[in-house]
PDB file of N, CA and C in Angstrom:
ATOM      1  N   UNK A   1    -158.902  83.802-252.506  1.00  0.00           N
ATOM      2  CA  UNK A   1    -159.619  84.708-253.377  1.00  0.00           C
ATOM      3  C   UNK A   1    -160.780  85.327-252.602  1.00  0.00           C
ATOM      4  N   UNK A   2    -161.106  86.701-252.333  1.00  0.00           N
ATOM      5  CA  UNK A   2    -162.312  87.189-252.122  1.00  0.00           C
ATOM      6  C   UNK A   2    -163.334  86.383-252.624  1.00  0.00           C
ATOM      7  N   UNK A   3    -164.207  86.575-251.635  1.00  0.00           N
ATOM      8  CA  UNK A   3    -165.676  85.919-251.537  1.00  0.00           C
ATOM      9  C   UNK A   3    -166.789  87.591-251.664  1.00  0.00           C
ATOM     10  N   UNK A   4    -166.089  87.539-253.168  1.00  0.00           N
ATOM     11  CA  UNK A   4    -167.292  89.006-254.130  1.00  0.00           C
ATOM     12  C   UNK A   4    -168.553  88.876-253.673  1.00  0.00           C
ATOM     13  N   UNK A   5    -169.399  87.581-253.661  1.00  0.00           N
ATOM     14  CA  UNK A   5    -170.499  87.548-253.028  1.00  0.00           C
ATOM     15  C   UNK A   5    -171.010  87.736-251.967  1.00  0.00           C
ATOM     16  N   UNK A   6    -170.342  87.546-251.565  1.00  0.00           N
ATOM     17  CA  UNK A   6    -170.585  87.713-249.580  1.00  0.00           C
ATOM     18  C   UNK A   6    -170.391  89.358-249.772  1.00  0.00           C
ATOM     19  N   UNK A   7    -169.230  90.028-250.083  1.00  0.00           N
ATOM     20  CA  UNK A   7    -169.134  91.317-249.724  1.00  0.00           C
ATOM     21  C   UNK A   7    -169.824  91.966-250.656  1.00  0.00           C
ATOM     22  N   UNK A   8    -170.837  91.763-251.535  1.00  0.00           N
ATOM     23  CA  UNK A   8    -171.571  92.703-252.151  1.00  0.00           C
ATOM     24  C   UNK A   8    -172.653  92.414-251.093  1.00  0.00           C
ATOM     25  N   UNK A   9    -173.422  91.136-250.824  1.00  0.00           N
ATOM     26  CA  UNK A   9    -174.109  91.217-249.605  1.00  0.00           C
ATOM     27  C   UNK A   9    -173.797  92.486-248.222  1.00  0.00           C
ATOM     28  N   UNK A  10    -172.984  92.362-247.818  1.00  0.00           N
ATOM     29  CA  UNK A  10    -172.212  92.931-247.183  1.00  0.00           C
ATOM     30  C   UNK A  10    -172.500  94.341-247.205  1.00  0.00           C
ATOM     31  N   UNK A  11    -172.469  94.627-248.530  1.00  0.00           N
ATOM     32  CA  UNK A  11    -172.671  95.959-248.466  1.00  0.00           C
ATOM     33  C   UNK A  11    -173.876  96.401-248.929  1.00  0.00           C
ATOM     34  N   UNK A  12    -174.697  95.584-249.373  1.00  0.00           N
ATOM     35  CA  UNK A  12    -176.374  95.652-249.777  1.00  0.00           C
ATOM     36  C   UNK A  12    -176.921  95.805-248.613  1.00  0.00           C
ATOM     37  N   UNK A  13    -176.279  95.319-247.500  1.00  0.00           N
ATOM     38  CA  UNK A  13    -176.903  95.283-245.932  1.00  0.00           C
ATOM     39  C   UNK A  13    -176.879  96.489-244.953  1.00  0.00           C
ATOM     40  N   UNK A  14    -175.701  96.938-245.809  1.00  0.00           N
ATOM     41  CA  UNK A  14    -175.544  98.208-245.017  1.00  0.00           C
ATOM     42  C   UNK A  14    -176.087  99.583-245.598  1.00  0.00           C
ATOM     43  N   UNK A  15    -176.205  99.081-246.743  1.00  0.00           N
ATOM     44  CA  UNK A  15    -176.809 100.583-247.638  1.00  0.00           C
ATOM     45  C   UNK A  15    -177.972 100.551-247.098  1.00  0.00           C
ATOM     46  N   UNK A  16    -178.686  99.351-246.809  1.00  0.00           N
ATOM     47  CA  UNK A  16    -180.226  99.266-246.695  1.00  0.00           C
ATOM     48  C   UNK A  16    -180.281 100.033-245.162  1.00  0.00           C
ATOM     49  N   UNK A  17    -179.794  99.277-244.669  1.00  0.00           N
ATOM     50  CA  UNK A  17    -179.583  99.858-242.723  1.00  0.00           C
ATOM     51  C   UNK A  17    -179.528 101.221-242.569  1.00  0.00           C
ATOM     52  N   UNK A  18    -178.356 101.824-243.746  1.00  0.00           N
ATOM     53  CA  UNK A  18    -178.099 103.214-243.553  1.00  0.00           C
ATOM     54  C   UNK A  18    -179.517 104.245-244.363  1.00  0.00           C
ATOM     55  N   UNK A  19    -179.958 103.786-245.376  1.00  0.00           N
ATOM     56  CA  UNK A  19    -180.921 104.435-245.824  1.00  0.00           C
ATOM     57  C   UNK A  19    -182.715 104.183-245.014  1.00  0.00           C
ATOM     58  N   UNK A  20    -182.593 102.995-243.579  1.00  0.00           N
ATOM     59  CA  UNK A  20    -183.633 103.206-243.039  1.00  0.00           C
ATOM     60  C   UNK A  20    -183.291 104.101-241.877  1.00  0.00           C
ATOM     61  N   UNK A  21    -182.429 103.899-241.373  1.00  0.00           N
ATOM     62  CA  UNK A  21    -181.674 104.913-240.567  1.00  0.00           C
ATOM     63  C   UNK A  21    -182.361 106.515-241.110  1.00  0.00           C
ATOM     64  N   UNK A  22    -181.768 107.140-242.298  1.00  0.00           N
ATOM     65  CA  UNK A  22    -182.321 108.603-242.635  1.00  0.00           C
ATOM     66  C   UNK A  22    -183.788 108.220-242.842  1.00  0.00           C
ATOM     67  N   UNK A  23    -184.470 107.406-243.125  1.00  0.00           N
ATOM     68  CA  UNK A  23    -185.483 106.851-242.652  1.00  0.00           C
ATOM     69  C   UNK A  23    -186.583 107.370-241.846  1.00  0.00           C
ATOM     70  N   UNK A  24    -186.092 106.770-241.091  1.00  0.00           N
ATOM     71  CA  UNK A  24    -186.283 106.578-239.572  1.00  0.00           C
ATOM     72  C   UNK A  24    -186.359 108.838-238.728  1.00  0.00           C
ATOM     73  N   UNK A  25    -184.792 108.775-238.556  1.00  0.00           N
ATOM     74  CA  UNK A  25    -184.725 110.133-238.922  1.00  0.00           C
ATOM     75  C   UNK A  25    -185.956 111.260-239.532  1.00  0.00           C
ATOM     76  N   UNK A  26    -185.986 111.035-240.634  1.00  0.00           N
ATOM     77  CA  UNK A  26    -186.940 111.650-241.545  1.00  0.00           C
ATOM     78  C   UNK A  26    -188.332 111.907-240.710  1.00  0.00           C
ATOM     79  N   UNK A  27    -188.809 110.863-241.017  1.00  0.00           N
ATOM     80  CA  UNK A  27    -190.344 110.498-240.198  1.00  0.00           C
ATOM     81  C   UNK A  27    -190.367 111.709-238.614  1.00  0.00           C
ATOM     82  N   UNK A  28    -188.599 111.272-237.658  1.00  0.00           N
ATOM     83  CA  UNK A  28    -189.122 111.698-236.223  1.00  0.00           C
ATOM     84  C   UNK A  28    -189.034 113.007-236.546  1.00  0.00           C
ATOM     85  N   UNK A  29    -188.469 113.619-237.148  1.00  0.00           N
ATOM     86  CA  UNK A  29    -188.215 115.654-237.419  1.00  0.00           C
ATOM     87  C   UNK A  29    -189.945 115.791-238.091  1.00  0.00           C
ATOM     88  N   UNK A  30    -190.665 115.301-238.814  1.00  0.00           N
ATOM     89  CA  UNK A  30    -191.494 115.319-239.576  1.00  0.00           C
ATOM     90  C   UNK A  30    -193.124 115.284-238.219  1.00  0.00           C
ATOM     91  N   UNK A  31    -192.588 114.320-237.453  1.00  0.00           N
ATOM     92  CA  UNK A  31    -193.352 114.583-236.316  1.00  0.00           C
ATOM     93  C   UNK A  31    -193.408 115.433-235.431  1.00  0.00           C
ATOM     94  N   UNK A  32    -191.787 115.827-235.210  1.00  0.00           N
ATOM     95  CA  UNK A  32    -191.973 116.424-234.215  1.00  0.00           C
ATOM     96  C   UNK A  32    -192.231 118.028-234.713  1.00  0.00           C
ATOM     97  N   UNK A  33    -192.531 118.474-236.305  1.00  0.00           N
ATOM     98  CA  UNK A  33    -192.879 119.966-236.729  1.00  0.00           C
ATOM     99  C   UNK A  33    -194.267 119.636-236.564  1.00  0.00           C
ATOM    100  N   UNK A  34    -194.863 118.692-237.117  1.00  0.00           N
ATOM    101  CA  UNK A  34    -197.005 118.554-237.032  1.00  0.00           C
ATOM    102  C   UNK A  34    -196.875 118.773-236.010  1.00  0.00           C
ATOM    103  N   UNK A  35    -195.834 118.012-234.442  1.00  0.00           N
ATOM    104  CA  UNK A  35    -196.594 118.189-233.271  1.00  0.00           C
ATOM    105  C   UNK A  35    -196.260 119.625-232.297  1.00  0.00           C
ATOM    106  N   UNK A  36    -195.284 120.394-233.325  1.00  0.00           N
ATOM    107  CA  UNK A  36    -195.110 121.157-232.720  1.00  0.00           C
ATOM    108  C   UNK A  36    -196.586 122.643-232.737  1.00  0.00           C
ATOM    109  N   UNK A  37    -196.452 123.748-231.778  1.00  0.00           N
ATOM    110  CA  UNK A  37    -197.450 124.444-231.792  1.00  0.00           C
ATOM    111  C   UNK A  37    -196.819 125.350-233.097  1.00  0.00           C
ATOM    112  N   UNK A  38    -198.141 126.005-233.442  1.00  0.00           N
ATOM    113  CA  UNK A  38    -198.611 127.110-234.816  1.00  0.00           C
ATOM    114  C   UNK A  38    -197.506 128.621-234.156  1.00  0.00           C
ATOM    115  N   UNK A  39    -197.009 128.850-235.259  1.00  0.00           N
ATOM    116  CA  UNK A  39    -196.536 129.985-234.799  1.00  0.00           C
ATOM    117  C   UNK A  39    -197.789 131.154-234.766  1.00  0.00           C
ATOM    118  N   UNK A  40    -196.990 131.888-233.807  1.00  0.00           N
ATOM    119  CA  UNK A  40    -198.038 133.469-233.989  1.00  0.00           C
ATOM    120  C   UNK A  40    -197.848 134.286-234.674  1.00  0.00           C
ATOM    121  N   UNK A  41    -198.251 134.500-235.651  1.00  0.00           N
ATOM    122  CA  UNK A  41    -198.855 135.939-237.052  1.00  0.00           C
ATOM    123  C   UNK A  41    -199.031 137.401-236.753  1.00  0.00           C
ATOM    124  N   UNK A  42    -198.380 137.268-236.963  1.00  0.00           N
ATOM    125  CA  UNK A  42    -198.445 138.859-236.656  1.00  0.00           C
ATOM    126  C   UNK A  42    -198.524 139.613-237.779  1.00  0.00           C
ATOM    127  N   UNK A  43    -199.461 140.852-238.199  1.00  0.00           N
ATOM    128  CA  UNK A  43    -199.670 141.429-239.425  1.00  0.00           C
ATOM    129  C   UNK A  43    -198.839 142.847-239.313  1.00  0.00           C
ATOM    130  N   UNK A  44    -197.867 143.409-239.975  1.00  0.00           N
ATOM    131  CA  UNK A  44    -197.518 144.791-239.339  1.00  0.00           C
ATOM    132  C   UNK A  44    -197.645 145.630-240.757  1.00  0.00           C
ATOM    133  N   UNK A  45    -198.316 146.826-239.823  1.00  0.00           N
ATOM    134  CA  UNK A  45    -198.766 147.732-240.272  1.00  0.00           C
ATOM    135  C   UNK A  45    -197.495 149.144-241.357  1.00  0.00           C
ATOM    136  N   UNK A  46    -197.611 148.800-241.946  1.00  0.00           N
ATOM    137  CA  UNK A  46    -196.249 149.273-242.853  1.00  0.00           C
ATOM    138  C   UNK A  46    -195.952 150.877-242.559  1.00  0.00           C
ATOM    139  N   UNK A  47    -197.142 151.851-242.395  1.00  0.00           N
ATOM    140  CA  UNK A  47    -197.438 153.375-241.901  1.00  0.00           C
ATOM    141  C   UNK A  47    -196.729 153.320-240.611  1.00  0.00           C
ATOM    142  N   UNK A  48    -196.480 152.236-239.839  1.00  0.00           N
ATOM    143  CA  UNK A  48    -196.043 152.535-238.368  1.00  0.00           C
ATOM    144  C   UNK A  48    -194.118 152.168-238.421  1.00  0.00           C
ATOM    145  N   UNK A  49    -193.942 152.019-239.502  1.00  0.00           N
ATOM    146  CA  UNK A  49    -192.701 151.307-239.378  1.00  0.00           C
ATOM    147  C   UNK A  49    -191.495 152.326-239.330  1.00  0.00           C
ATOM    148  N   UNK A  50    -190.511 152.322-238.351  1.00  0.00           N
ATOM    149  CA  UNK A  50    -189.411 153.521-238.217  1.00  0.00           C
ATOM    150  C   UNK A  50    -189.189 154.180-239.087  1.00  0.00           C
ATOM    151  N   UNK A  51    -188.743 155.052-239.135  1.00  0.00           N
ATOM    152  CA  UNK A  51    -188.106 156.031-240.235  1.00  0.00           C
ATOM    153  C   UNK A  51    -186.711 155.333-240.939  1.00  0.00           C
ATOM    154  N   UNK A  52    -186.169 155.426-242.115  1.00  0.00           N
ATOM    155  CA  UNK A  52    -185.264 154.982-242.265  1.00  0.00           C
ATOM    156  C   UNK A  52    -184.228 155.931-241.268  1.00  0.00           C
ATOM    157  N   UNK A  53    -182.983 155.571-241.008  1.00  0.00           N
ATOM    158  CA  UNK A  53    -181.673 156.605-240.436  1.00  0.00           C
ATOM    159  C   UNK A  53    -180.839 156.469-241.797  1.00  0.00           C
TER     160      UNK A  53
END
């Protein structure tokens, strides 16, 4: 007979693993936008903008 207990363990272990995993994930993308540099702004002047064709 399956051992239900063990394999709900089993899989309590892995949900946990997999959800520190995106985790984990999460946090390094999250660092690496703060540590990235400021974009540059640019304001444009709407009078200068092409003609439509």
């Amino acid at each position: 007979m399956a051992d239900y207990h063990e394999m709900y363990l089993n899989m309590a272990r892995a949900n946990a693993k997999a959800v520190n995993i995106l985790i984990q994930a999460q946090q390094e993308c999250e660092e690496m936008y703060m540590s990235s540099p400021d974009p540059e702004i640019q304001v444009l002047d709407p009078k200068n903008r092409p003609a439509p064709q």
